[in-house]
C-alpha atoms as a PDB file:
ATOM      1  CA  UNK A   1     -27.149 -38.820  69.568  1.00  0.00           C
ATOM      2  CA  UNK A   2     -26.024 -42.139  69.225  1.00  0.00           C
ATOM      3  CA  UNK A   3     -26.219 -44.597  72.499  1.00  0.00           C
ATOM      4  CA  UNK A   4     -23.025 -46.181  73.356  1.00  0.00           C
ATOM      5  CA  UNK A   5     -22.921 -49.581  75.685  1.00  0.00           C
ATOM      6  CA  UNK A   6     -19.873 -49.698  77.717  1.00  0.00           C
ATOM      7  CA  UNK A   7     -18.477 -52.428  79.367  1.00  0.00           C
ATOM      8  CA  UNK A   8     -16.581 -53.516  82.333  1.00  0.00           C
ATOM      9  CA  UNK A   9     -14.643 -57.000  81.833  1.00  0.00           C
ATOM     10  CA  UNK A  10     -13.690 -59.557  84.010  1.00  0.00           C
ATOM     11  CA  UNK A  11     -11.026 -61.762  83.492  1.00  0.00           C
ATOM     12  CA  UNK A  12     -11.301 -64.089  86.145  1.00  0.00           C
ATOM     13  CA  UNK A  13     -12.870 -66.897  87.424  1.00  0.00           C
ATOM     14  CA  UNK A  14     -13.267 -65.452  90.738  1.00  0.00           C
ATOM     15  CA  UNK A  15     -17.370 -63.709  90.721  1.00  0.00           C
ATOM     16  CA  UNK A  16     -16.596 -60.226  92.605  1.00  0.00           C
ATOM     17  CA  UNK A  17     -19.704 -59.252  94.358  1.00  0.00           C
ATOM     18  CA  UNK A  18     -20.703 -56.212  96.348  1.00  0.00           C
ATOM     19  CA  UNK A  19     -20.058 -58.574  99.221  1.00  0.00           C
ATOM     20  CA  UNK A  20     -16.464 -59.795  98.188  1.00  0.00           C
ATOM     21  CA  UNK A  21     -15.681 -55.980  97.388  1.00  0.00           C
ATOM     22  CA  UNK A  22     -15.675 -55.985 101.145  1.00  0.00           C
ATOM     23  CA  UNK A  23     -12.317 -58.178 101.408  1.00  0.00           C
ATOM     24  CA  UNK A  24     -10.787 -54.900  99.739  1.00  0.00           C
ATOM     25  CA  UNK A  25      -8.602 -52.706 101.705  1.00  0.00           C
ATOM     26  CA  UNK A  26     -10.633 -49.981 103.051  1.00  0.00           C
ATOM     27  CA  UNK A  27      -8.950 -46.921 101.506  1.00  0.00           C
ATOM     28  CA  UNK A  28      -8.471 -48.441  98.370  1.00  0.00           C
ATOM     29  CA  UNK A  29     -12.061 -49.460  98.350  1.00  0.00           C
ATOM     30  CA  UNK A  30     -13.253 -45.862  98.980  1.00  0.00           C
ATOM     31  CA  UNK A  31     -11.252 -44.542  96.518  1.00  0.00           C
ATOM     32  CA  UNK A  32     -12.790 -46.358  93.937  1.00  0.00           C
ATOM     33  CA  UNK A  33     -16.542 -46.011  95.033  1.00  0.00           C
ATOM     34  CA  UNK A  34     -15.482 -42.101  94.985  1.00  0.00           C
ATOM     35  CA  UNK A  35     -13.695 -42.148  91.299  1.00  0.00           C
ATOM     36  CA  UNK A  36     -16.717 -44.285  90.063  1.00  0.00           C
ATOM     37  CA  UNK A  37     -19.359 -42.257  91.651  1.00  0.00           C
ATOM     38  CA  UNK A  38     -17.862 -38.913  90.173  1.00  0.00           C
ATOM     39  CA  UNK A  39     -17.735 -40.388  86.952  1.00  0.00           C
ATOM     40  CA  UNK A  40     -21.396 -41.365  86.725  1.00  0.00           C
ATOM     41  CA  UNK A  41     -22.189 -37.603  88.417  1.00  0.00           C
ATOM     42  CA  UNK A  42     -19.919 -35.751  85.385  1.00  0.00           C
ATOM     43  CA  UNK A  43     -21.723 -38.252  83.050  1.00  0.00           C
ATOM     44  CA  UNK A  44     -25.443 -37.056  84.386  1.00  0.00           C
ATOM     45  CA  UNK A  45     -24.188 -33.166  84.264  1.00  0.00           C
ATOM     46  CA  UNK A  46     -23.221 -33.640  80.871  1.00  0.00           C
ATOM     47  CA  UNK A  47     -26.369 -35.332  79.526  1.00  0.00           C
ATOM     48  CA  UNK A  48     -24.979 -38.522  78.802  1.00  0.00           C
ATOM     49  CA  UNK A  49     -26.129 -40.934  81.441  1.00  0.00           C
ATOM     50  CA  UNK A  50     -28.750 -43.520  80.581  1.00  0.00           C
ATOM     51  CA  UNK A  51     -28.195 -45.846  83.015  1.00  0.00           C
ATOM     52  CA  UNK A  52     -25.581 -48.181  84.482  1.00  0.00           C
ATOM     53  CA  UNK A  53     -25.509 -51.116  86.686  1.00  0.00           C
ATOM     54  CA  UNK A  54     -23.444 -53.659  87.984  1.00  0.00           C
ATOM     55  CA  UNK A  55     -24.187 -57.542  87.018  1.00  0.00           C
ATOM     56  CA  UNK A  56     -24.561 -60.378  89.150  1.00  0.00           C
ATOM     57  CA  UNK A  57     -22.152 -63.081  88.609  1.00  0.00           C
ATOM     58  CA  UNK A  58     -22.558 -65.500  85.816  1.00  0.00           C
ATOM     59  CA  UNK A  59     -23.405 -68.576  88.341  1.00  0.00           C
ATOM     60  CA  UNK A  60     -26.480 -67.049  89.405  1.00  0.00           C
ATOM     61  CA  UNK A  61     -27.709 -66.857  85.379  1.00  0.00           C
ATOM     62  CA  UNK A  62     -30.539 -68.615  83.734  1.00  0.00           C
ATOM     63  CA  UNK A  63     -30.090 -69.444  80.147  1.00  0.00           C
ATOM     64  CA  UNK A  64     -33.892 -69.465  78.487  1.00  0.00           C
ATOM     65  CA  UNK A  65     -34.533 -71.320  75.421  1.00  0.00           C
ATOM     66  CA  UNK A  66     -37.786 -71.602  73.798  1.00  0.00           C
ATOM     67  CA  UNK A  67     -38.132 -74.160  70.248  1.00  0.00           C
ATOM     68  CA  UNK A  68     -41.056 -75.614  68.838  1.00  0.00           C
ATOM     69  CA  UNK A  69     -41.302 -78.321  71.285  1.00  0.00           C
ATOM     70  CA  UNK A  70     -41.318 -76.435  74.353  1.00  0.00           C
ATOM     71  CA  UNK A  71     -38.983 -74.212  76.539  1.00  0.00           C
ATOM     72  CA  UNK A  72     -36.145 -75.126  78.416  1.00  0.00           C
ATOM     73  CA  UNK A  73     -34.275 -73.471  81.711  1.00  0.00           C
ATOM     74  CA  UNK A  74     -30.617 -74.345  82.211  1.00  0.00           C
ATOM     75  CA  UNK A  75     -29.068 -73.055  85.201  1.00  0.00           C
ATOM     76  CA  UNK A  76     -26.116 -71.102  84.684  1.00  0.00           C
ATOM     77  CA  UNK A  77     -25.127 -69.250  81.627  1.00  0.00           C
ATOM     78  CA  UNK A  78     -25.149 -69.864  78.204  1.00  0.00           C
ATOM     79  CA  UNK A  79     -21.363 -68.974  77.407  1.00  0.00           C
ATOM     80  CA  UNK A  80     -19.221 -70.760  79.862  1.00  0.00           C
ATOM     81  CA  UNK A  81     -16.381 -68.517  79.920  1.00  0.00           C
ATOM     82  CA  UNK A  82     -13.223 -66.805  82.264  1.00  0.00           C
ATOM     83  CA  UNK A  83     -14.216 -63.404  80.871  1.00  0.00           C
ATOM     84  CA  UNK A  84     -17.348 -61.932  81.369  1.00  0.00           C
ATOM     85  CA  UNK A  85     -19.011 -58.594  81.548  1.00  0.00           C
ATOM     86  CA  UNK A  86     -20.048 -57.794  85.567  1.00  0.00           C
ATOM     87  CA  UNK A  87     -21.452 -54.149  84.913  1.00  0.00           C
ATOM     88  CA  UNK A  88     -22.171 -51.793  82.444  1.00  0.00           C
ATOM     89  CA  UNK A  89     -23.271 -47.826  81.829  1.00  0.00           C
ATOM     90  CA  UNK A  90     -25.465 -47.053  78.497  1.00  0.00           C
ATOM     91  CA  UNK A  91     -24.895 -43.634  77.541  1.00  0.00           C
ATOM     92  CA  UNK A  92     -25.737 -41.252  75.145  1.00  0.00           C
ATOM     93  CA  UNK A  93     -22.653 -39.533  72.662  1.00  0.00           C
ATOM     94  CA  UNK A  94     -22.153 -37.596  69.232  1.00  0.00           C
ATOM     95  CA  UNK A  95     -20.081 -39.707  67.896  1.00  0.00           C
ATOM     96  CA  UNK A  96     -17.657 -42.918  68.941  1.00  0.00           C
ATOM     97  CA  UNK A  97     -14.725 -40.521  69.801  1.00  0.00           C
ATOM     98  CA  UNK A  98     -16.848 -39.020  72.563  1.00  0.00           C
ATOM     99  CA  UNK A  99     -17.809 -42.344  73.844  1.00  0.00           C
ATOM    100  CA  UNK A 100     -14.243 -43.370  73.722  1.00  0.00           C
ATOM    101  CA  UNK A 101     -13.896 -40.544  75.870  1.00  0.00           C
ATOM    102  CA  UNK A 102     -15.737 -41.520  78.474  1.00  0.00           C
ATOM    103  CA  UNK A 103     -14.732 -44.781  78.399  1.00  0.00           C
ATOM    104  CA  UNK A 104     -11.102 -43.822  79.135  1.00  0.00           C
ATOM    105  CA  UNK A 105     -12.872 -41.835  82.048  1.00  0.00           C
ATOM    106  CA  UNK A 106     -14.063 -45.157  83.131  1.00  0.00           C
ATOM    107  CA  UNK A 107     -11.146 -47.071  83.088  1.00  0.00           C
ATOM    108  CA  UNK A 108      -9.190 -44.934  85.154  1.00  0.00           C
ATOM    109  CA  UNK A 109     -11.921 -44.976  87.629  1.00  0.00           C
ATOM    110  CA  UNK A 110     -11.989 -48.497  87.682  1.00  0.00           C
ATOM    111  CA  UNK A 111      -8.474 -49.579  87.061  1.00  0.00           C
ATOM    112  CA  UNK A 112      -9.880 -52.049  84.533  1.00  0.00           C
ATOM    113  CA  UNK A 113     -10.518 -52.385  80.938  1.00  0.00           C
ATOM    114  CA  UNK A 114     -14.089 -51.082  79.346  1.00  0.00           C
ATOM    115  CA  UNK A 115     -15.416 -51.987  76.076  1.00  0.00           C
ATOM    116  CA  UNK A 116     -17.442 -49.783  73.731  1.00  0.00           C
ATOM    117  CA  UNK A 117     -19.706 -51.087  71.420  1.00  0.00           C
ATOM    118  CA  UNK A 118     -22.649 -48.568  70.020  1.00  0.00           C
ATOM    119  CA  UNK A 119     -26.587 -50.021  69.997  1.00  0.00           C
ATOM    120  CA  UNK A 120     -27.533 -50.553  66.793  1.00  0.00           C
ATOM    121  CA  UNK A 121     -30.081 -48.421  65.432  1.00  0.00           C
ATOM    122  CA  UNK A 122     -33.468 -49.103  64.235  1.00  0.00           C
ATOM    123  CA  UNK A 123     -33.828 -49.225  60.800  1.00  0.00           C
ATOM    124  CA  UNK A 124     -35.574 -46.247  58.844  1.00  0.00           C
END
């Protein structure tokens, strides 16, 4: 089985945060903590679940860079960009049709884009 690493966009400059998720209206809210949550239950059942998690935004990163004269900490992150990943799920998939699969699971969920991209394998 091949692991797949799918990804959930944003393509703002607004950070959404567990807290801001709050400003959501309430149904609309539960709705999609429901449609997410049975997702990552039907991906457990079936095997496939690795893990998942959802990012903090990209103001609160640390870019770490080490060179032969020392190492360096930058606040903030390394890529200043609108779009930026804010969660993920690695899971586990015959093949990339599967894990497309999934991912159009995901996206309805979500009402949101989600990238797939499979982790390389180690060499033999």
């Amino acid at each position: 089985m091949t692991q797949y690493f799918l990804t959930l966009p944003h393509d703002t400059a607004d950070e959404p945060t567990m807290e801001s998720m709050q400003d959501m209206d309430p149904a609309e809210l539960e709705a999609l903590m429901t449609a997410v949550e049975k997702f990552n239950t039907d991906l457990d059942e079936a095997g496939a679940f690795v893990t998942a998690g959802g990012l903090e935004p990209p103001s609160t990163a640390v870019t770490v860079e080490t060179t032969s004269t020392g190492t360096t900490r930058t606040p903030g992150p390394f890529v200043k960009a609108d779009q930026y990943v804010g969660g993920f799920w690695i899971i586990e998939a015959a093949d990339q049709e599967a894990a497309l699969v999934w991912a159009e699971q995901a996206s309805a969920a979500l009402h949101s884009r989600v990238e797939v991209r499979a982790l390389q394998s180690a060499p033999e």
